[in-house]
Protein backbone atom coordinates (compact mmCIF):
# COMPACT_ATOMS: atom_id res chain seq x y z
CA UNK A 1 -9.33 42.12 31.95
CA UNK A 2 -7.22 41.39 29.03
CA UNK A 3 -5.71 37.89 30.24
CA UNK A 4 -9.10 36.23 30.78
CA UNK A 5 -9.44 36.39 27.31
CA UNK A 6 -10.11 32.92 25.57
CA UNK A 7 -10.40 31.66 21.75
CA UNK A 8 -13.86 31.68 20.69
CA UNK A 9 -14.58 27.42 19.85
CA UNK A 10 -18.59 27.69 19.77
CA UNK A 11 -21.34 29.88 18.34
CA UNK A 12 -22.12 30.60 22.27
CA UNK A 13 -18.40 32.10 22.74
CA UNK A 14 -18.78 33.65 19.73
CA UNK A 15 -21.99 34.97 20.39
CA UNK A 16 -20.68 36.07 23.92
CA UNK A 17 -17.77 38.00 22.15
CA UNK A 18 -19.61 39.79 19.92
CA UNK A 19 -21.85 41.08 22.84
CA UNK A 20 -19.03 42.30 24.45
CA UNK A 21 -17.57 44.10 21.35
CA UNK A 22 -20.91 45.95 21.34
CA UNK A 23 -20.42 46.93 25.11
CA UNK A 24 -16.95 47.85 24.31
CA UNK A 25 -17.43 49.93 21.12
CA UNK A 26 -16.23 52.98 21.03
CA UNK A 27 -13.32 52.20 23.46
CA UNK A 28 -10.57 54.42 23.25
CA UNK A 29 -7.64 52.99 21.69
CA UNK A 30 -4.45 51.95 24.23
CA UNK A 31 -6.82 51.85 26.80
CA UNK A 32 -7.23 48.26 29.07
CA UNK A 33 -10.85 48.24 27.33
CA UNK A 34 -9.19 49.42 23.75
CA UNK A 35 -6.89 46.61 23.90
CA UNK A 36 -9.61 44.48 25.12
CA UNK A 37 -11.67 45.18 22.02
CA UNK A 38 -9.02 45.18 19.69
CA UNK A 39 -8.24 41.34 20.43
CA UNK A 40 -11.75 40.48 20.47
CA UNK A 41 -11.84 41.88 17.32
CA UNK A 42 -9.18 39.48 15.70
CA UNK A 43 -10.64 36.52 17.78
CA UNK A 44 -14.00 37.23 16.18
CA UNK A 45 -12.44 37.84 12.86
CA UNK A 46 -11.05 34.75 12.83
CA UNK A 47 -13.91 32.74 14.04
CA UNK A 48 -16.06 34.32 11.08
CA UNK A 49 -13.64 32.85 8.55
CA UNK A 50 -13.23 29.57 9.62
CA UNK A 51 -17.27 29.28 10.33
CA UNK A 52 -19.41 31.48 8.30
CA UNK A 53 -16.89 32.06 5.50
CA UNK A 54 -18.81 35.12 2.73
CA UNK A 55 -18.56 34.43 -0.90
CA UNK A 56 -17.13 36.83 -3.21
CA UNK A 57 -20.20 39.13 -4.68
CA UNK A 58 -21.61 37.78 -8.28
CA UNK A 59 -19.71 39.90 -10.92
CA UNK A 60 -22.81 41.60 -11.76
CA UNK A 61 -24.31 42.34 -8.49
CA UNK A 62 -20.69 44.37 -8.25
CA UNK A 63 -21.31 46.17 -10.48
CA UNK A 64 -25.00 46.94 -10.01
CA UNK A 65 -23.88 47.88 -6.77
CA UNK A 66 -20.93 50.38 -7.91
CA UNK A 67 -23.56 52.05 -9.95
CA UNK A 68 -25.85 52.33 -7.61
CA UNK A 69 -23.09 53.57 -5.12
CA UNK A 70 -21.90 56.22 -7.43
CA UNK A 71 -25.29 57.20 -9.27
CA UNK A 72 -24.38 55.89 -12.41
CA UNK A 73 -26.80 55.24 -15.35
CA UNK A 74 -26.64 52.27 -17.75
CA UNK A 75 -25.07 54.98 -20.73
CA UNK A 76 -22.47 55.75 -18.52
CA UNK A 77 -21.21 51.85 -18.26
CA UNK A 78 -20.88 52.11 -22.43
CA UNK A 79 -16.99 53.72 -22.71
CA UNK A 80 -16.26 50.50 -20.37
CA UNK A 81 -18.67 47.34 -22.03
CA UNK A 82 -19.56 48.53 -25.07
CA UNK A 83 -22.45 49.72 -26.94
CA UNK A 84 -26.54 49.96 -25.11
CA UNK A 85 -27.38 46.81 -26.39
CA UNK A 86 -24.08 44.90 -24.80
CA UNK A 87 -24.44 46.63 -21.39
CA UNK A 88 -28.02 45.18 -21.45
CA UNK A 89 -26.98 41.58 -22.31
CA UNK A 90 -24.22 42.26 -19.45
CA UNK A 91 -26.39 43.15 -16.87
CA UNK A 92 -29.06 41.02 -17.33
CA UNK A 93 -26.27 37.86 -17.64
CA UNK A 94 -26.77 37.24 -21.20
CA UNK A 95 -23.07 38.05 -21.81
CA UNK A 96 -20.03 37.62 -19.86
CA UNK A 97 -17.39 39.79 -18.98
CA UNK A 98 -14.79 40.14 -21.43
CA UNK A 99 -11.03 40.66 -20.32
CA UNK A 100 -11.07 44.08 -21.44
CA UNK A 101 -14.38 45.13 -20.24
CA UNK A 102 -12.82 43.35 -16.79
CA UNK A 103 -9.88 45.63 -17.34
CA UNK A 104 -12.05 48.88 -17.73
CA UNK A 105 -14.83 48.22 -14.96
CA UNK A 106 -11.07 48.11 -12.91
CA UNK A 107 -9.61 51.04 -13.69
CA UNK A 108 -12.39 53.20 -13.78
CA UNK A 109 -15.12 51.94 -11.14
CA UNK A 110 -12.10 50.33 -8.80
CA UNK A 111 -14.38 47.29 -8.58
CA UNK A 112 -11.49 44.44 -7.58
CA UNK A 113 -10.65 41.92 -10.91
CA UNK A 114 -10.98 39.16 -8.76
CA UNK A 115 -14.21 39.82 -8.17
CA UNK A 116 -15.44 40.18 -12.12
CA UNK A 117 -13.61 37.48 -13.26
CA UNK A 118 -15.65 35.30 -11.36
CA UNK A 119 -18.47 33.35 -13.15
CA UNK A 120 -21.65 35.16 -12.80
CA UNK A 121 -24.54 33.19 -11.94
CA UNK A 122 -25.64 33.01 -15.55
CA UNK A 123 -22.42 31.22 -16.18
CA UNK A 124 -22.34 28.74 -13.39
CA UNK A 125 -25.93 27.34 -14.36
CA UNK A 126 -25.31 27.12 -17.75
């Protein structure tokens, strides 16, 4: 039932809850077991980002993975960093991100700014 519903304050509650959303997956929506699942949901949701809070992805790992994603070759990152030899230095975190190269990998990959205008972990070590 809904109203025996409690907020999740240990890793066993959690734990618990996320059991249950695997029981209740799939659970039509409006239903007593939709609802149900819906508010575990959030509970969960909110557990996760008080507890095991995710980093943003490294800049380059983004956009590794956006190529990967959309079957893209390094030549076809060069209208957006600049020339073979740049892209290189990019990817392999010789070179940071300029704000226009930010700008482009934006527009054209949709890969979020906040995420590439974060240090990559070239940058932090150095």
């Amino acid at each position: 039932m809904v109203t025996d519903l409690k907020p999740i304050r240990s890793e066993a509650d959690y734990e618990a809850a996320l059991a249950e959303v695997e029981r209740l997956w799939g659970a039509k929506t409006g239903t007593p077991e939709g609802d149900r699942l819906d508010i575990l949901a959030t509970l969960i949701d909110v557990y996760e980002a008080k507890h095991h809070p995710m980093d943003p992805p490294d800049p380059v790992e983004a956009i590794r993975f956006r190529m990967e994603q959309q079957g893209l070759t390094r030549k076809d990152l060069e209208p957006m960093i600049g020339p073979r030899n740049r892209v290189a230095d990019v990817l392999n975190r010789k070179r940071s991100l300029s704000i226009e190269m930010i700008r482009q990998l934006h527009d054209r990959l949709g890969i979020s700014a906040d995420v590439l205008i974060r240090p990559s972990r070239f940058d932090r070590v150095a």
